[in-house]
Protein backbone atom coordinates (compact mmCIF):
# COMPACT_ATOMS: atom_id res chain seq x y z
CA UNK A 1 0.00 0.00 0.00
CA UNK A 2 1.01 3.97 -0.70
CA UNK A 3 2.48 5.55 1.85
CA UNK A 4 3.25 9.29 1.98
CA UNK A 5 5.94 10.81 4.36
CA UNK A 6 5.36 14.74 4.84
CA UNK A 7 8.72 16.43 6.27
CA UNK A 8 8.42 20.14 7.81
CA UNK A 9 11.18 22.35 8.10
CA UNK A 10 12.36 25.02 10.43
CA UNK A 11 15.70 26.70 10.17
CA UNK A 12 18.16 27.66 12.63
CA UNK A 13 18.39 31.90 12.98
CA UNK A 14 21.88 31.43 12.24
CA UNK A 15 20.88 29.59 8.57
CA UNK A 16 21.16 32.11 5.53
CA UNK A 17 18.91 32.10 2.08
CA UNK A 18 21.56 30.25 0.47
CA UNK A 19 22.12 27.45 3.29
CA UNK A 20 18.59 27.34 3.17
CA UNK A 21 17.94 27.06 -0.86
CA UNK A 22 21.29 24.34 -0.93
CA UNK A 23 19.11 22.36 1.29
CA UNK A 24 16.05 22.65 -0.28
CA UNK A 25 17.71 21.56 -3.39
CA UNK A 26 18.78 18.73 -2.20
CA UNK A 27 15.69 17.52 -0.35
CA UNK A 28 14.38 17.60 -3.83
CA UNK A 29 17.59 16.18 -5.26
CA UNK A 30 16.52 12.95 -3.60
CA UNK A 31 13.99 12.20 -5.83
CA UNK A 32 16.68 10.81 -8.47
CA UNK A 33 19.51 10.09 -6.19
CA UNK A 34 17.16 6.99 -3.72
CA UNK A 35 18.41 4.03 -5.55
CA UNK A 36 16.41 0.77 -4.53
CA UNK A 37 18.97 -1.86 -3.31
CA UNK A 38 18.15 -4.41 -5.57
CA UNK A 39 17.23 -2.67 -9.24
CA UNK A 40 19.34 0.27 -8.40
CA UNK A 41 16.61 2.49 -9.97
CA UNK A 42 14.87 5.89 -8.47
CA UNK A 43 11.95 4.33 -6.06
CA UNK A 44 10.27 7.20 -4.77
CA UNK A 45 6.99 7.61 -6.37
CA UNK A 46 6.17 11.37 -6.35
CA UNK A 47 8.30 14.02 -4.65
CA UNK A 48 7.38 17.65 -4.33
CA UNK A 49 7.52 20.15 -1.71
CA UNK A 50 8.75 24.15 -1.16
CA UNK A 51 7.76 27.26 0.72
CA UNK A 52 4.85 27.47 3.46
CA UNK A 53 2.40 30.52 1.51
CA UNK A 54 -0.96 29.03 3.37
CA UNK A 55 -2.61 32.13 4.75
CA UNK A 56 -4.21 30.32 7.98
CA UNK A 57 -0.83 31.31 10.23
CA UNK A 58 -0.74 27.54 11.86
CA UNK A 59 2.72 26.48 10.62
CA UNK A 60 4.69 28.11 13.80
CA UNK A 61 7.96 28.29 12.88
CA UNK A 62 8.35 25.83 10.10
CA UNK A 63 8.35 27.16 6.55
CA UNK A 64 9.04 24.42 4.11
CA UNK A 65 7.35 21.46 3.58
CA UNK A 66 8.08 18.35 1.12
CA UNK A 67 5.60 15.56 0.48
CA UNK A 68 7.09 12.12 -0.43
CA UNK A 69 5.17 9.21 -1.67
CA UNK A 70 6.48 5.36 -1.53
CA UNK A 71 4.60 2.21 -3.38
CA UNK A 72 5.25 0.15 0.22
CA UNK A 73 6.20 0.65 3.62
CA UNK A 74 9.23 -1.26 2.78
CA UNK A 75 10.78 1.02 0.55
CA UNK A 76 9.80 3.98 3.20
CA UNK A 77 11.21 2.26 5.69
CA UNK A 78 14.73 1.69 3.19
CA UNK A 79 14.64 5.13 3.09
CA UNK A 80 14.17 6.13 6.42
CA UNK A 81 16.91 3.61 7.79
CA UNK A 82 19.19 2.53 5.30
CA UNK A 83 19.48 4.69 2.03
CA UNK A 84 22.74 6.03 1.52
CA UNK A 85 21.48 9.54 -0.45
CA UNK A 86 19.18 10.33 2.28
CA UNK A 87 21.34 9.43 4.87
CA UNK A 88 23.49 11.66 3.48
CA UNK A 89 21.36 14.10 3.50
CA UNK A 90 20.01 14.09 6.96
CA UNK A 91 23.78 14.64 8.01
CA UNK A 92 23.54 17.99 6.09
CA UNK A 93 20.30 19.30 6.56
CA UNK A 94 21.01 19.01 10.57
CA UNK A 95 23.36 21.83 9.97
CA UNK A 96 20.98 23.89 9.33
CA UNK A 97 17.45 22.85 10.71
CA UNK A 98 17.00 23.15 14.02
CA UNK A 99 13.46 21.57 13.90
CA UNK A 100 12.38 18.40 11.91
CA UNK A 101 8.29 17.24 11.73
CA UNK A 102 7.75 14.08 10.16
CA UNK A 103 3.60 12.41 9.05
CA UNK A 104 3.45 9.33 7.48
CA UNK A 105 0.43 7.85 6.79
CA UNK A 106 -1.27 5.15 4.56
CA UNK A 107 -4.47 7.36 2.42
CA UNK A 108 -7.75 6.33 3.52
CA UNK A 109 -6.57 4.33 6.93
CA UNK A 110 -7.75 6.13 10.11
């Protein structure tokens, strides 16, 4: 079954524009650089994600958001734990975040 992982960002008050964009950029980067294990080929589904614009004023402090979707838990779950790009990239974007929100759900399971 689907799953979709939703990631929220907020930045340190130290991080500038271009630390910022540079991780952005990667986050996104990810979509081509996950490799599953065995056919070595992009897994992840449908990647997007970018700026918080919503008008309602309930994201606090985070201002990015990214929305990943995954054919299986498995292959979430390879991400989350094991794959090298976004392990990688968690490394980095620690530098700079100082607050990480992750949702993952299954659509239409409550």
């Amino acid at each position: 079954m689907t799953v979709v992982h939703i990631v929220l960002f907020e930045w340190k008050p130290t991080a500038t524009y271009e630390q910022v964009d540079e991780a952005c950029k990667r986050m996104l980067a990810l979509h081509e650089k996950c490799l599953h294990p065995t056919s070595r080929q992009p897994y992840i589904k449908s990647f997007s994600g970018g700026k918080n614009n919503s008008p309602e004023g309930h994201a606090g402090a985070f201002t990015h958001g990214f929305v990943v979707e995954f054919a299986s838990a498995e292959d979430r779950d390879y991400y989350v734990n094991e794959d090298p790009a976004h392990q990688e990239f968690g490394k980095f974007v620690l530098e700079v975040a100082q607050g990480v929100k992750v949702v993952d759900y299954e659509p239409g399971t409550f």
